[in-house]
N, C-alpha and C. Protein backbone atom coordinates (compact mmCIF):
# COMPACT_ATOMS: atom_id res chain seq x y z
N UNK A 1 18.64 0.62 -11.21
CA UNK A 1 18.12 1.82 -11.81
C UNK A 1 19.01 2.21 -12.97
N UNK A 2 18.39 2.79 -14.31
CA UNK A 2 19.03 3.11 -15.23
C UNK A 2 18.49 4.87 -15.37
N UNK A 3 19.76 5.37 -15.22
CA UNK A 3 19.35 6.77 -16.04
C UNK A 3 20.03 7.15 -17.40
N UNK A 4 19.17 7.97 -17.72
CA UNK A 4 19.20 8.24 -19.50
C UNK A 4 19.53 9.53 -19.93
N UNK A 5 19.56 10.45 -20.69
CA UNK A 5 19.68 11.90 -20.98
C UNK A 5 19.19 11.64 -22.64
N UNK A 6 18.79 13.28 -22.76
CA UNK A 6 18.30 13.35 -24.40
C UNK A 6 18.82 14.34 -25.13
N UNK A 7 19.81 14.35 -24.34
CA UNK A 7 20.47 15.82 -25.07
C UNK A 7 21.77 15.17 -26.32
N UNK A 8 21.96 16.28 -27.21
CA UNK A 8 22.63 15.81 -28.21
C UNK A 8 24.20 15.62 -28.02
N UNK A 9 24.78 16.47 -27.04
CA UNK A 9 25.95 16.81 -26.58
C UNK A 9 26.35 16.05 -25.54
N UNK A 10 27.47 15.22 -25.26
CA UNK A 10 27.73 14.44 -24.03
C UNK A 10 28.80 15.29 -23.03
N UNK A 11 29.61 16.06 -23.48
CA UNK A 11 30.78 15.80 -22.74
C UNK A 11 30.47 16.28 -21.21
N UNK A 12 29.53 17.69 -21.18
CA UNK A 12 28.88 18.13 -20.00
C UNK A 12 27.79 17.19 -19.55
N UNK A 13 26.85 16.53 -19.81
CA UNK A 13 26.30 15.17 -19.48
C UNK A 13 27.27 14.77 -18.62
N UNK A 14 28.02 13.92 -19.47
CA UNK A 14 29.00 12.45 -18.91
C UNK A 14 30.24 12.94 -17.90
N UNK A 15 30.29 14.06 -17.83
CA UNK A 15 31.11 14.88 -16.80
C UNK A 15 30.16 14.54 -15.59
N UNK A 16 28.74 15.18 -15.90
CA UNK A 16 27.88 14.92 -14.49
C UNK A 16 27.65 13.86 -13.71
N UNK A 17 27.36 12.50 -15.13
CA UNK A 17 26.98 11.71 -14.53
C UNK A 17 28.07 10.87 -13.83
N UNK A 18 29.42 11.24 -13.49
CA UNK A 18 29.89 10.73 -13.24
C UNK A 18 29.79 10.33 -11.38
N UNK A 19 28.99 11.15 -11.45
CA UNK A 19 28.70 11.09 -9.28
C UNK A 19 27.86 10.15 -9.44
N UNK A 20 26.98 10.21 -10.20
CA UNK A 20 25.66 8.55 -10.71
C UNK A 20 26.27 7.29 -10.61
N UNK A 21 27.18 7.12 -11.30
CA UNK A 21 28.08 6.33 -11.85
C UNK A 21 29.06 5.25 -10.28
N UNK A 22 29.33 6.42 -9.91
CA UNK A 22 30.27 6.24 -8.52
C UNK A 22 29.37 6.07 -7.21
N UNK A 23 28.23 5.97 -7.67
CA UNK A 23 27.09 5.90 -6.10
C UNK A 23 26.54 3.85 -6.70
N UNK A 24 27.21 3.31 -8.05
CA UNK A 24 26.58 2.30 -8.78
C UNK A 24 25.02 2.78 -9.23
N UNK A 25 24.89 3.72 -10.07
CA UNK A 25 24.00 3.98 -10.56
C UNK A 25 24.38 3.48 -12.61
N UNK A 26 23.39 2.99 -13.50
CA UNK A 26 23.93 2.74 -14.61
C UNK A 26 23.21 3.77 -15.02
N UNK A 27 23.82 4.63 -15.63
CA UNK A 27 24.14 5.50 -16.71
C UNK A 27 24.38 5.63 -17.83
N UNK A 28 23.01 5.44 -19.38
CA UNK A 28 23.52 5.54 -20.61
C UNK A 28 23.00 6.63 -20.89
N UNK A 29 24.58 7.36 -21.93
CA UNK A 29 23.96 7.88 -22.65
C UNK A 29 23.52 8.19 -23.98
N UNK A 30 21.83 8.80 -24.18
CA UNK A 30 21.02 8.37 -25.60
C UNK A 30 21.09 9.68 -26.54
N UNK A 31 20.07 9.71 -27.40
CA UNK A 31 20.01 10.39 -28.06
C UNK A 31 19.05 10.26 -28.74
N UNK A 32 18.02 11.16 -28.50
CA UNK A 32 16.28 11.20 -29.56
C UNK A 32 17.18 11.30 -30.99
N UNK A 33 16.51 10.75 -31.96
CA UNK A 33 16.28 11.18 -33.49
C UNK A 33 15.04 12.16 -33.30
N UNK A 34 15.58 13.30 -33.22
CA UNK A 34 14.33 14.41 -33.38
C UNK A 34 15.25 15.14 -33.00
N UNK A 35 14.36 16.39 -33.67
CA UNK A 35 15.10 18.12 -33.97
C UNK A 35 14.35 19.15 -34.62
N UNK A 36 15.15 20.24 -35.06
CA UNK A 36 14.72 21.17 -35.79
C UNK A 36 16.16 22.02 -36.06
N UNK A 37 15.69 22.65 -36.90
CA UNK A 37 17.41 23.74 -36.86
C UNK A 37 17.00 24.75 -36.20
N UNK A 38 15.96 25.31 -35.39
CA UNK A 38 15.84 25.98 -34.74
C UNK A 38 16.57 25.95 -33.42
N UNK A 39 16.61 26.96 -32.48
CA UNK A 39 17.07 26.91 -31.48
C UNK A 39 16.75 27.90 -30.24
N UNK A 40 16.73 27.92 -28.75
CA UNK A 40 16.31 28.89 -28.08
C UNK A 40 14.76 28.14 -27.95
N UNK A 41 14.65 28.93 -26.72
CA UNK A 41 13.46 29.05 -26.05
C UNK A 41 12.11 28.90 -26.79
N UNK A 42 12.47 29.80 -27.79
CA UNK A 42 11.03 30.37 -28.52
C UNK A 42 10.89 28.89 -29.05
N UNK A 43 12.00 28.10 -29.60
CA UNK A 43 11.63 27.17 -30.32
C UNK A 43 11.15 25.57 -29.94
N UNK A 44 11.22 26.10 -28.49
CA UNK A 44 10.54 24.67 -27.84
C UNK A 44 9.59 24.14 -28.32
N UNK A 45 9.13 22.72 -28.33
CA UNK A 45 7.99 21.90 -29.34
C UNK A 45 7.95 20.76 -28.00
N UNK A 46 7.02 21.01 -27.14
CA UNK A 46 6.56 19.94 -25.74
C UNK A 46 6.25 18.69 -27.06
N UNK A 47 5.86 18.27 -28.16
CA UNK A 47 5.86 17.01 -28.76
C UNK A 47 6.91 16.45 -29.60
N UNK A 48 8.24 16.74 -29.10
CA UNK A 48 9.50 16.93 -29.71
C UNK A 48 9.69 15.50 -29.88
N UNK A 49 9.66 14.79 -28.64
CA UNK A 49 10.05 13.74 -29.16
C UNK A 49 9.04 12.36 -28.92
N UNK A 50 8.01 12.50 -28.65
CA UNK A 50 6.99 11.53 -29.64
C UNK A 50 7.09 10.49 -30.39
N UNK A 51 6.78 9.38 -30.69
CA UNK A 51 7.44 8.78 -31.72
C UNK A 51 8.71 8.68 -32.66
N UNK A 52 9.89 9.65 -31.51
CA UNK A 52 11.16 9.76 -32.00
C UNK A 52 11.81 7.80 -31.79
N UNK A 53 12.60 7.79 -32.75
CA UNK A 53 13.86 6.55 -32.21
C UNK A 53 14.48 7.42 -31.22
N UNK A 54 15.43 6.09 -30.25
CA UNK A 54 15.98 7.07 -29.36
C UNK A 54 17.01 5.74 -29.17
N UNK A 55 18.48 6.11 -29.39
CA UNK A 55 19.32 5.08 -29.27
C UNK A 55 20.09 5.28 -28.36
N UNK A 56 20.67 4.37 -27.92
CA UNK A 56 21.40 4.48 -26.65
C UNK A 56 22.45 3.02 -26.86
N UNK A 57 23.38 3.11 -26.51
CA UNK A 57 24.55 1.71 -25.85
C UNK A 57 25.17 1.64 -24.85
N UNK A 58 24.69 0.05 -24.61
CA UNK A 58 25.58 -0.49 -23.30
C UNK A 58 26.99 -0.76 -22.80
């Protein structure tokens, strides 16, 4: 099993996944190309990432 994240920020991520990690779970983490400079709630977009790239390394 591979798990993923899409958030832009790792350090709270990769803090978490570290119980994933220690059970042998693989754990990368990615990152959509997609955004806005908006931010908050109001600015949620459910088609955010759609046809985003989304990179990640092993």
């Amino acid at each position: 099993m591979i798990v993923t994240d899409t958030g832009s920020t790792k350090v709270q991520v990769m803090d978490a996944a570290q119980s994933l990690i220690k059970r042998g779970i693989c754990f990368v983490g990615g990152h959509a190309m997609a955004g806005t400079q908006k931010a908050g709630v109001m600015a949620a977009d459910k088609t955010l990432y759609e046809s985003s790239p989304y990179f990640f390394d092993f």
